[in-house]
Protein backbone atom coordinates (compact mmCIF):
# COMPACT_ATOMS: atom_id res chain seq x y z
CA UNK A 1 44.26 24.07 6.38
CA UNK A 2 41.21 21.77 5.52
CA UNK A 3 38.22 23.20 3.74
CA UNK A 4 36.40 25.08 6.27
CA UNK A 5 38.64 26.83 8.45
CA UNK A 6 40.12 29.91 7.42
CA UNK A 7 36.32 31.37 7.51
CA UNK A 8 36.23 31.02 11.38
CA UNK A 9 39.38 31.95 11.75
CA UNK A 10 38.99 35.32 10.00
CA UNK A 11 35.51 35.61 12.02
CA UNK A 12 37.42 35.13 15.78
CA UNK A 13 39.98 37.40 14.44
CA UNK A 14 37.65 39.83 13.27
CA UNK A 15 40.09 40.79 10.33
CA UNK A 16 38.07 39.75 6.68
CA UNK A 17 40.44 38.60 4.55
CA UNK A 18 43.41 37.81 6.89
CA UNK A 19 43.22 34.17 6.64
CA UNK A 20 42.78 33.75 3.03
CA UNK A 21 39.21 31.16 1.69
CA UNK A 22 39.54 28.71 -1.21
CA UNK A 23 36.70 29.26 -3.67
CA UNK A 24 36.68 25.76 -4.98
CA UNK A 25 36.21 24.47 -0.93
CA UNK A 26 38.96 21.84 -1.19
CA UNK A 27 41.80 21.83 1.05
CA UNK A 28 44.44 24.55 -0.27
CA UNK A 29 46.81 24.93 2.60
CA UNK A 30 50.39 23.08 2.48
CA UNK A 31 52.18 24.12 5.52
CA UNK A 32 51.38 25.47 8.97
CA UNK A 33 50.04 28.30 9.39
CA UNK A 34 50.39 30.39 12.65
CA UNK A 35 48.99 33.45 14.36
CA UNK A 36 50.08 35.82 16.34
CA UNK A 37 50.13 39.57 17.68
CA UNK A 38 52.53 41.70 16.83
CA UNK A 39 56.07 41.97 17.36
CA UNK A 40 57.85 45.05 18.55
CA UNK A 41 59.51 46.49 16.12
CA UNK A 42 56.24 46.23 13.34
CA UNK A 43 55.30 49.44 11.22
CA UNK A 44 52.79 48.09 9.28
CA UNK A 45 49.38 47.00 9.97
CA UNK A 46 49.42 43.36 9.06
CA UNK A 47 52.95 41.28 9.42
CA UNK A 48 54.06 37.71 7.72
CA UNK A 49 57.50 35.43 8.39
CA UNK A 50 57.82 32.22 5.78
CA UNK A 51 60.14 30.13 7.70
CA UNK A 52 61.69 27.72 5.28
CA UNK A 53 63.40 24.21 5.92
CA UNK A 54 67.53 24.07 6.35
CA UNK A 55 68.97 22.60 3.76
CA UNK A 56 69.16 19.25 5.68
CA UNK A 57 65.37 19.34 5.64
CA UNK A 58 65.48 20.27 1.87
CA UNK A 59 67.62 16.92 0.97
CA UNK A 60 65.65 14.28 2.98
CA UNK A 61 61.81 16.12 1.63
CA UNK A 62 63.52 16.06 -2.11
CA UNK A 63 65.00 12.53 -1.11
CA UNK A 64 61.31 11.34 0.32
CA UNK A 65 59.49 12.53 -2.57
CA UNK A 66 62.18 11.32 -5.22
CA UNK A 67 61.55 7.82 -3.79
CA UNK A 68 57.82 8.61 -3.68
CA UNK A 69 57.64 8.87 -6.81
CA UNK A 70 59.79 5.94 -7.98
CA UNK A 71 58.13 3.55 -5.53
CA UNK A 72 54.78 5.08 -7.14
CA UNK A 73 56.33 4.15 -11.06
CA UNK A 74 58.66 1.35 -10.73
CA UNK A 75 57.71 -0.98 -8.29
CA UNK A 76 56.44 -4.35 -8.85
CA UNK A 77 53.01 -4.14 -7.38
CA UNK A 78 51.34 -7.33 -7.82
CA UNK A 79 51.34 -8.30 -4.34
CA UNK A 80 50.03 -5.39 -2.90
CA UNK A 81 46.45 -4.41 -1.84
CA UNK A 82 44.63 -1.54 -3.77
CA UNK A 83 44.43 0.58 -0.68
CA UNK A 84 48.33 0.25 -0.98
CA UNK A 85 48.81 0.65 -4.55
CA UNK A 86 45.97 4.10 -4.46
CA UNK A 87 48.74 5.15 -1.71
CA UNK A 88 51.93 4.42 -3.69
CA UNK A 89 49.76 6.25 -6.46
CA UNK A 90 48.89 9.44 -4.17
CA UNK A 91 52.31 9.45 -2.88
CA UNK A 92 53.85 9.45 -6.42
CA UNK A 93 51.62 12.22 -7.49
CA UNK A 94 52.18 14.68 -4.76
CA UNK A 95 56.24 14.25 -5.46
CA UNK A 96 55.42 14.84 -8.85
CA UNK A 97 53.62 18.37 -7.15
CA UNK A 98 56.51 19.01 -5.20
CA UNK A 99 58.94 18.62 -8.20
CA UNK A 100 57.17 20.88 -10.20
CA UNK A 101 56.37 23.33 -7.76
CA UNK A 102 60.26 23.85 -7.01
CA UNK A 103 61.64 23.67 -10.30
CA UNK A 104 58.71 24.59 -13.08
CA UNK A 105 61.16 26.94 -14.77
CA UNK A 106 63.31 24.16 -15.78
CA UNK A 107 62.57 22.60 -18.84
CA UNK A 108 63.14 19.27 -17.37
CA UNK A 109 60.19 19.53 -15.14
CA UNK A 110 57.57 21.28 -17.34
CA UNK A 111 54.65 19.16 -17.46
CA UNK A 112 54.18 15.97 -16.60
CA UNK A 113 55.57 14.24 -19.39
CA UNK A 114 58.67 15.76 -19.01
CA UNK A 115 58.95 14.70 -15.30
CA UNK A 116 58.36 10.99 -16.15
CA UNK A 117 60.99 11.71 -18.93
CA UNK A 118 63.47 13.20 -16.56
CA UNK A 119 62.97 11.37 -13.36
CA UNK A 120 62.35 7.92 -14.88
CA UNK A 121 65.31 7.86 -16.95
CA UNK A 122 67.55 4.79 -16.30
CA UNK A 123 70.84 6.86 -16.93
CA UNK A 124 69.06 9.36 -14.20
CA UNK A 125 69.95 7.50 -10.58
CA UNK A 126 68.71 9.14 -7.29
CA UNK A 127 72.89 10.20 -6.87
CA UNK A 128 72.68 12.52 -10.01
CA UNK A 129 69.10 13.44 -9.50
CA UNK A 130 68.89 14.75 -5.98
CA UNK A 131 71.72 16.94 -6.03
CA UNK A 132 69.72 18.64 -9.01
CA UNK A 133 67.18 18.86 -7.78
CA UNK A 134 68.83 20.78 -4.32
CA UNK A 135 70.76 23.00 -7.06
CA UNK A 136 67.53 23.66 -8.19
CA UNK A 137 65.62 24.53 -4.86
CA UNK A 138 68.85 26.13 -3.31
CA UNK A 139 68.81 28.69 -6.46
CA UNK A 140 65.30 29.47 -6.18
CA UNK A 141 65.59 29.97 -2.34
CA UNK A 142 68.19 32.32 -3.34
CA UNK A 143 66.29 34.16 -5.61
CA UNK A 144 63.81 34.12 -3.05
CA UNK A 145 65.37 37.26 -1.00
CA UNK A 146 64.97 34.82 1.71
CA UNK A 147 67.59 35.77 4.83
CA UNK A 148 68.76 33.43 6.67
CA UNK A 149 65.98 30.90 5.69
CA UNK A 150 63.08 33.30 5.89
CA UNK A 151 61.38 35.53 4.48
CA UNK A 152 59.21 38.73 5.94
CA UNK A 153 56.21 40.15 3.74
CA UNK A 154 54.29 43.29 5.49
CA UNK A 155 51.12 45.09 4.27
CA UNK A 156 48.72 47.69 5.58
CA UNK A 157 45.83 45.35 4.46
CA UNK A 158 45.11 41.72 5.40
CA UNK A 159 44.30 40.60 1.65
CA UNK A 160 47.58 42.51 -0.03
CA UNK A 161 49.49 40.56 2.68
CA UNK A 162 47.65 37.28 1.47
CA UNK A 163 47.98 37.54 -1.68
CA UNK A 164 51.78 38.53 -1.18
CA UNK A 165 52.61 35.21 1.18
CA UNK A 166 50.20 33.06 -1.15
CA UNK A 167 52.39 31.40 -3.01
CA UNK A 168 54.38 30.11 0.25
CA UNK A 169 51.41 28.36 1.36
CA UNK A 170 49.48 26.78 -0.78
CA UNK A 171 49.59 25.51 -4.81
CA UNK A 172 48.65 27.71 -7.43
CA UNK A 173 46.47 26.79 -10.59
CA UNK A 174 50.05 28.30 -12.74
CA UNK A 175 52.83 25.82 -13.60
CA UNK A 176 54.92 28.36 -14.97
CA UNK A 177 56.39 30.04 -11.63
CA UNK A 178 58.74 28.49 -9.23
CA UNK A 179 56.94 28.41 -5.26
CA UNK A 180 58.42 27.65 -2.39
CA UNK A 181 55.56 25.39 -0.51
CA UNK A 182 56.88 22.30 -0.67
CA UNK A 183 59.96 23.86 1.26
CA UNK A 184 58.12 25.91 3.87
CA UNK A 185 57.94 24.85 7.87
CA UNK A 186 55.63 27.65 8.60
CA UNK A 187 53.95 30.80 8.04
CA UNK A 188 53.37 33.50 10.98
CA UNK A 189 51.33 35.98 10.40
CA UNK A 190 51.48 38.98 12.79
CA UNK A 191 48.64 40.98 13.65
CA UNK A 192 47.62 43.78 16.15
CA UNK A 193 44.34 41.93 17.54
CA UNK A 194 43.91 40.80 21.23
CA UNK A 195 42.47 37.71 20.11
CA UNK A 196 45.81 36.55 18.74
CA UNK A 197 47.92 37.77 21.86
């Protein structure tokens, strides 16, 4: 979500908190986020699903990125416009995001340093990259306790379920944790207020 939103949202929802606000006021949401009332079989007060990409999904994002970022580092750019090079630039920067979201506890992927190191290699093509890089995400999906590519968070509060789904949704100012956002389709969150049915 774009600065700005999650306020009103929380206000027509009449739940404080439910729809977590940035502090800074920039934009802090990565995926889609949905709501809706609750489902049948709920016991607690406030409900979340993270629905994550199939692994076919997984592939081409890493794939997009990985050529992001290359386009971004290696490219001859002399021909091209500055509105084109700041997007090459912006592009390259957000796979560099991605990369480090999925795999910061891999040394390889640290800081930024080490991703220019590792993913600007010469003896590093895309065909021994990417399937790291899937090894990578597929392991931390796994650790995930994600079933059957999602995962369900529930709380009896709206801000212990935000802070719990968080990390799903949005970066974090910590490089030193492994999140899913770059990998998630959407986020439902599931509560019992007419406004949502």
């Amino acid at each position: 979500m774009s600065p700005g939103k999650r306020s009103p949202i929380n206000a027509i929802l009449d739940v404080p908190e439910l729809a977590l606000t940035g502090a800074s006021g920039a934009a802090c949401t990565c995926v889609i986020i949905e709501f809706r009332y609750v489902w049948r079989s709920q016991t607690s007060a406030f409900s979340a699903e993270v629905v994550l990409l199939d692994r076919e999904k997984v592939n081409t994002v890493l794939e997009g990125h990985l050529q992001d970022y290359r386009m971004g580092r290696f490219e001859e750019k002399d021909d091209l416009v500055v509105d084109a090079l700041e997007d090459m630039r912006n592009r390259s920067n957000t796979a560099i995001d991605v990369f480090r979201a999925l795999s910061a506890n891999h040394q390889e992927l640290q800081d930024e340093a080490d991703v220019h190191l590792y993913l600007g290699a010469t003896q590093h093509s895309v065909d021994t990259i990417l399937p790291q890089l899937l090894r990578w995400t597929e392991d931390l999906i796994s650790k995930s306790g994600a079933t059957d590519g999602w995962i369900h968070k529930s709380a009896q509060t709206a801000s212990s379920l935000g802070e719990s789904i968080e990390p799903f949704f949005k970066m974090t100012e910590s490089r030193d944790t492994p999140l899913l956002w770059p990998i998630v389709e959407v986020v439902r969150y599931f509560a019992e207020k007419p406004q949502v049915a």
